[in-house]
Protein backbone atom coordinates (compact mmCIF):
# COMPACT_ATOMS: atom_id res chain seq x y z
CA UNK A 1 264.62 138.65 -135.34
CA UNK A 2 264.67 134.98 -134.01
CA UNK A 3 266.91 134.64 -131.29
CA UNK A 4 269.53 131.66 -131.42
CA UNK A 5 271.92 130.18 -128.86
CA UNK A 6 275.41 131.64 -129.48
CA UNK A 7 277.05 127.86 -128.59
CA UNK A 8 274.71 126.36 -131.75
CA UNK A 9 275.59 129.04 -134.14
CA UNK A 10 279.19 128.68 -133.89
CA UNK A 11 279.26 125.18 -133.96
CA UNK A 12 277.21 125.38 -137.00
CA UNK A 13 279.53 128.02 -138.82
CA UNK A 14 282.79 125.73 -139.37
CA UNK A 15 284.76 129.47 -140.38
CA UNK A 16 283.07 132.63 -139.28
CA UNK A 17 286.14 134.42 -139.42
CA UNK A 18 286.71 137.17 -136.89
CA UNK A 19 283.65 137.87 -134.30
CA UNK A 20 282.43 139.72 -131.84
CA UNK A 21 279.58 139.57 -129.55
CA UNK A 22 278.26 142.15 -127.25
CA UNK A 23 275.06 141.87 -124.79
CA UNK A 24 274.06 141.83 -121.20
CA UNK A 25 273.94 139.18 -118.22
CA UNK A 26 270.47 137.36 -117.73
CA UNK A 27 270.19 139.40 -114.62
CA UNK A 28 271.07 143.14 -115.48
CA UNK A 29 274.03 143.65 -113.88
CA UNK A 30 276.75 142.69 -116.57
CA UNK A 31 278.12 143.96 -119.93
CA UNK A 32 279.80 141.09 -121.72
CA UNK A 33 281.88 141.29 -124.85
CA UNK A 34 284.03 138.60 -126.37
CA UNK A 35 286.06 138.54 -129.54
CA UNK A 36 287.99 135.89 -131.28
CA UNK A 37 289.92 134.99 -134.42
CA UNK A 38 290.48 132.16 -137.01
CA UNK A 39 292.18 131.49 -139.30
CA UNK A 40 293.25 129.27 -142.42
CA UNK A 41 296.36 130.17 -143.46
CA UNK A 42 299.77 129.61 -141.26
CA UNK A 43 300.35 133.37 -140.82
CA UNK A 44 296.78 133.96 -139.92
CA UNK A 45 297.23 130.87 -137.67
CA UNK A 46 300.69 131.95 -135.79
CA UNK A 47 299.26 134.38 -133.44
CA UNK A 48 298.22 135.04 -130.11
CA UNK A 49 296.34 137.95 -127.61
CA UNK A 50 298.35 138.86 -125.21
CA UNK A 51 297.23 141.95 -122.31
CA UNK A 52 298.15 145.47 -122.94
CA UNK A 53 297.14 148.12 -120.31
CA UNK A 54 293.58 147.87 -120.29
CA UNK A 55 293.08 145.98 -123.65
CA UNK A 56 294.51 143.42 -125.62
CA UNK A 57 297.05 142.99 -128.90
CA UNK A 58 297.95 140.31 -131.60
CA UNK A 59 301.66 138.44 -131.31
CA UNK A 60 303.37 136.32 -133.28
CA UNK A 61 303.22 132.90 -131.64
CA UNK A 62 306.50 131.94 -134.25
CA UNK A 63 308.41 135.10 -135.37
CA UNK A 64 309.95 133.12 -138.18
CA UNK A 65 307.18 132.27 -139.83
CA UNK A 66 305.62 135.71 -140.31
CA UNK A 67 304.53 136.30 -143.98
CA UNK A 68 302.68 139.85 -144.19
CA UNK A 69 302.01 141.13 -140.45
CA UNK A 70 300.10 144.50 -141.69
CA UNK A 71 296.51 142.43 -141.59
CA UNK A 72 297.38 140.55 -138.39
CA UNK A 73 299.17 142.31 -136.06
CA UNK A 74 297.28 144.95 -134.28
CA UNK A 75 295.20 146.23 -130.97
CA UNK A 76 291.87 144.30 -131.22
CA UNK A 77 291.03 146.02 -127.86
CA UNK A 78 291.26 149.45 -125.98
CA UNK A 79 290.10 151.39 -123.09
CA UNK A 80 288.89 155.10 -123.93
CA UNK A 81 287.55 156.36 -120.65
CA UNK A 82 284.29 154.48 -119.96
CA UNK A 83 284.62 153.36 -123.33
CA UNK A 84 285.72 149.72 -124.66
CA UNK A 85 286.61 149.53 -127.98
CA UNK A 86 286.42 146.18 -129.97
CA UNK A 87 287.34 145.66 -133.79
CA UNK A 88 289.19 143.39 -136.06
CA UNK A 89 291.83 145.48 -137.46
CA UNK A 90 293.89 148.67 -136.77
CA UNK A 91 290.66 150.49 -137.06
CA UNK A 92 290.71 150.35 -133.14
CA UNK A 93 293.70 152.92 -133.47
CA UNK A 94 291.75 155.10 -135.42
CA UNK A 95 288.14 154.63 -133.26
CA UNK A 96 290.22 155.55 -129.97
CA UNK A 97 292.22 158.56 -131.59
CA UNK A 98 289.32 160.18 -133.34
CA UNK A 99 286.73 159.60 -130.59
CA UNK A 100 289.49 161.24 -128.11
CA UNK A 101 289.28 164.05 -130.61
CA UNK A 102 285.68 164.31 -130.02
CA UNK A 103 283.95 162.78 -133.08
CA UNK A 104 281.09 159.84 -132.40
CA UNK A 105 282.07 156.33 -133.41
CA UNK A 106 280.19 156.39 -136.80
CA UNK A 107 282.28 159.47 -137.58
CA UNK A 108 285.49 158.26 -136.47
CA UNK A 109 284.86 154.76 -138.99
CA UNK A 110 284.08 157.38 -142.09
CA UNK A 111 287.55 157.16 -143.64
CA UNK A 112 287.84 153.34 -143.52
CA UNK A 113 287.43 150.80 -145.84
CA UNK A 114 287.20 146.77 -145.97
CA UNK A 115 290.74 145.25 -145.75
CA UNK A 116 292.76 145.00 -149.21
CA UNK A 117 292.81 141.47 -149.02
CA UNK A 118 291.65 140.17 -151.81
CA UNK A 119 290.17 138.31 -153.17
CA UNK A 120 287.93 138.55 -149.82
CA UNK A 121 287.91 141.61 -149.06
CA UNK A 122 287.64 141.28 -145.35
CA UNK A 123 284.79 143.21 -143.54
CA UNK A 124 286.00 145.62 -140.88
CA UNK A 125 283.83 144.96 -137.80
CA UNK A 126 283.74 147.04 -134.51
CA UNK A 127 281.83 147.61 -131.68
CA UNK A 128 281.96 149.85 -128.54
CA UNK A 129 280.68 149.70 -125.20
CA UNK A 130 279.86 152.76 -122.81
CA UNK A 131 279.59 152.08 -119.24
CA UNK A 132 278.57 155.36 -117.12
CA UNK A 133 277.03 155.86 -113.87
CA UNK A 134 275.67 152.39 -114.15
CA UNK A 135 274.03 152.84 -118.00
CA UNK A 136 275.18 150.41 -120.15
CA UNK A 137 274.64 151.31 -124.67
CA UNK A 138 276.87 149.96 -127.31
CA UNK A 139 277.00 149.70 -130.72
CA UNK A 140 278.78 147.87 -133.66
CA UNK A 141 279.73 148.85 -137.27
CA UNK A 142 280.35 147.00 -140.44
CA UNK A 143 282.83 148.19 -143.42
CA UNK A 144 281.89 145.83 -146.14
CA UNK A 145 281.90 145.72 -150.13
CA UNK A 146 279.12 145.79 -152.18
CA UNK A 147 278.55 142.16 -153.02
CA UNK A 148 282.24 141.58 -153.57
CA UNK A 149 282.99 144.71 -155.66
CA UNK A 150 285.79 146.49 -154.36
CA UNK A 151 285.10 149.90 -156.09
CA UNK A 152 281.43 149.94 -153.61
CA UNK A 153 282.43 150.35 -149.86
CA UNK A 154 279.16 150.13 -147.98
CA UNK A 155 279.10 151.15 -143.97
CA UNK A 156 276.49 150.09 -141.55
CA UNK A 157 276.77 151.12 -137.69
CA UNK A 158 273.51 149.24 -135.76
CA UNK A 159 272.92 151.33 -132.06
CA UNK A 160 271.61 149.62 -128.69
CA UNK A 161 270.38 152.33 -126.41
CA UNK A 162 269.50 150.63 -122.94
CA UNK A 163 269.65 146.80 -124.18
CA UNK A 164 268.01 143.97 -122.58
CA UNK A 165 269.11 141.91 -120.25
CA UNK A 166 269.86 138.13 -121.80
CA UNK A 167 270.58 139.49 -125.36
CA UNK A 168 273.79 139.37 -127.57
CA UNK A 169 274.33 140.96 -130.33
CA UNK A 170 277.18 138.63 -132.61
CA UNK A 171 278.64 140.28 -135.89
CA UNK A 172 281.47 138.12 -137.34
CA UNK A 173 283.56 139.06 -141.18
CA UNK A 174 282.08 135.98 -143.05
CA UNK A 175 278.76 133.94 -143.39
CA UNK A 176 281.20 130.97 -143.99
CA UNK A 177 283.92 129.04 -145.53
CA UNK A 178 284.65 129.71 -149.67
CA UNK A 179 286.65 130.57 -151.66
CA UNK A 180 286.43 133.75 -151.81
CA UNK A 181 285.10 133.78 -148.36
CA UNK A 182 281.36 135.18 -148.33
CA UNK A 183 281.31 138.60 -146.16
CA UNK A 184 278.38 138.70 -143.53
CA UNK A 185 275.50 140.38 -144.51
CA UNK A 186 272.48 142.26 -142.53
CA UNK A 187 272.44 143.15 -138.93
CA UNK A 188 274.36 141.67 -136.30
CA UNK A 189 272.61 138.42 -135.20
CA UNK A 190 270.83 137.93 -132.02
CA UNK A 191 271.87 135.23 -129.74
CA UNK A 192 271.74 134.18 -126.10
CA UNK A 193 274.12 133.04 -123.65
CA UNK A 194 273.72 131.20 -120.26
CA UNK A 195 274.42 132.98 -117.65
CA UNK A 196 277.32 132.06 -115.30
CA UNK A 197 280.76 133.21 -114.40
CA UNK A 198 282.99 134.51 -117.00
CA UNK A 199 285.33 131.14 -116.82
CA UNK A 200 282.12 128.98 -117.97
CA UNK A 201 281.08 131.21 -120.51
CA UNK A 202 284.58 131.81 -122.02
CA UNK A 203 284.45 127.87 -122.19
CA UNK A 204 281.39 127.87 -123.84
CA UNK A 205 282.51 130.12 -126.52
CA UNK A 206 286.08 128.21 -127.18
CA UNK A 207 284.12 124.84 -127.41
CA UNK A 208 282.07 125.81 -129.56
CA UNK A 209 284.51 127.37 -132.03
CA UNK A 210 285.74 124.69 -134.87
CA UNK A 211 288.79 122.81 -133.48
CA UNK A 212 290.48 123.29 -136.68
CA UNK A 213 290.39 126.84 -137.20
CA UNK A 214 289.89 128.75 -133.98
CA UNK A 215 293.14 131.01 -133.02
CA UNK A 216 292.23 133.18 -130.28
CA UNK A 217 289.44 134.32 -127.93
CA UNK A 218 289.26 137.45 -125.32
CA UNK A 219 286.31 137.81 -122.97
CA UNK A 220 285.33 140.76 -121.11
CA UNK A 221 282.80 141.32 -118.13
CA UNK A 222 281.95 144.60 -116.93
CA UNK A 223 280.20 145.51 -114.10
CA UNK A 224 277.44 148.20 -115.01
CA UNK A 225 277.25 149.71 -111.40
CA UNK A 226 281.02 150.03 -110.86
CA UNK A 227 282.74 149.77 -114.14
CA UNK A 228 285.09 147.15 -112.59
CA UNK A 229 285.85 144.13 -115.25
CA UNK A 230 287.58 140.76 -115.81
CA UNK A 231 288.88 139.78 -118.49
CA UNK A 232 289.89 135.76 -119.78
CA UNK A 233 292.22 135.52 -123.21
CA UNK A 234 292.85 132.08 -124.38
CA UNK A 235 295.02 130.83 -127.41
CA UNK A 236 295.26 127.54 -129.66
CA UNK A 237 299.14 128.80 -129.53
CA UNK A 238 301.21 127.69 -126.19
């Protein structure tokens, strides 16, 4: 698979949707993760991540004008032990409670299905990231139709034992705009990002988002050797 800049895919991708991207630092040392959100609509717009414990939840930037919360409102990110957990949907809830229950991460997706949204059908796209005794593996899953049908639920989970330094993985719910909005298809792309501290490559990925539609981005850097992290959120919304 051709490897592509992250910056030049985004800014090529006017509405990718919801995305997430997980890789390692040029150098080794770092596990990096970042997730954002878009949207079209004013209640996809009117939200914002704020911190909770050691992850992250949606908020209603304007309480009043909250339509249907049940697709919007939810944990995009939690802490399970070494594990990070990142998804776009209350499927997080169910990753972290059946994993805690001892079942793998494919297992724990099994009962899930795309979002009821239609007519688009919104993929459900996770990832998690293990950080141990200064091993770094992750891996991200896809709940998608079959080609738009919403009787076919297809499930793909792609694993990255030991990956190499300077590469991304990005998996994001559509190819593009539409109406309906095309689901992503095939494995998560490979991209690069230049290396530098987590303030210039949160910047990087918030410039490159479209201006119109970008809502919210978290960004996550975890050191391999000591599990220690930072984290950056930043919202459209102030």
């Amino acid at each position: 698979m051709e490897s592509k800049a992250l910056a030049d895919v985004l800014k090529n991708n006017a509405y990718p949707g919801r995305g997430i991207v997980i890789g390692r630092t040029g150098d080794g040392k770092k596990a990096v993760t970042a997730y954002f959100i878009m949207g079209r609509s004013v209640n996809s717009r009117n939200r914002i991540f704020v911190e909770d414990g050691e992850g992250i939840r949606t908020e209603a930037f304007d309480p009043s004008k909250v339509v249907d919360p049940s697709l919007i409102i939810y944990a995009p990110v939690r802490v399970l032990g070494n594990k990070t957990i990142v998804t776009n949907g209350d499927q997080t809830d169910t990753i972290y409670e059946l994993m805690d229950k001892q079942q793998t991460f494919e297992q724990s997706l099994r009962g899930r299905q795309f979002e009821p949204d239609a007519p688009n059908y919104t993929p459900r796209i996770s990832g998690i990231m293990h950080v141990e005794g200064g091993s770094f593996a992750y891996a991200m899953s896809m709940i998608r139709t079959d080609n738009g049908d919403p009787e076919s639920c297809m499930h793909f989970t792609y694993a990255y034992d030991s990956p190499k330094a300077g590469a991304y993985r990005f998996l994001h719910t559509y190819l593009g705009d539409g109406n309906p909005l095309p689901s992503f298809e095939g494995e998560p792309e490979l991209v690069t990002i230049p290396d530098g501290t987590i303030d210039e490559m949160t910047d990087l990925i918030w410039e490159s988002l479209n201006a119109d539609n970008k809502v919210s981005l978290f960004v996550r850097v975890i050191d391999i050797a000591t599990g220690e992290y930072e984290s950056r959120i930043v919202n459209a919304n102030k």
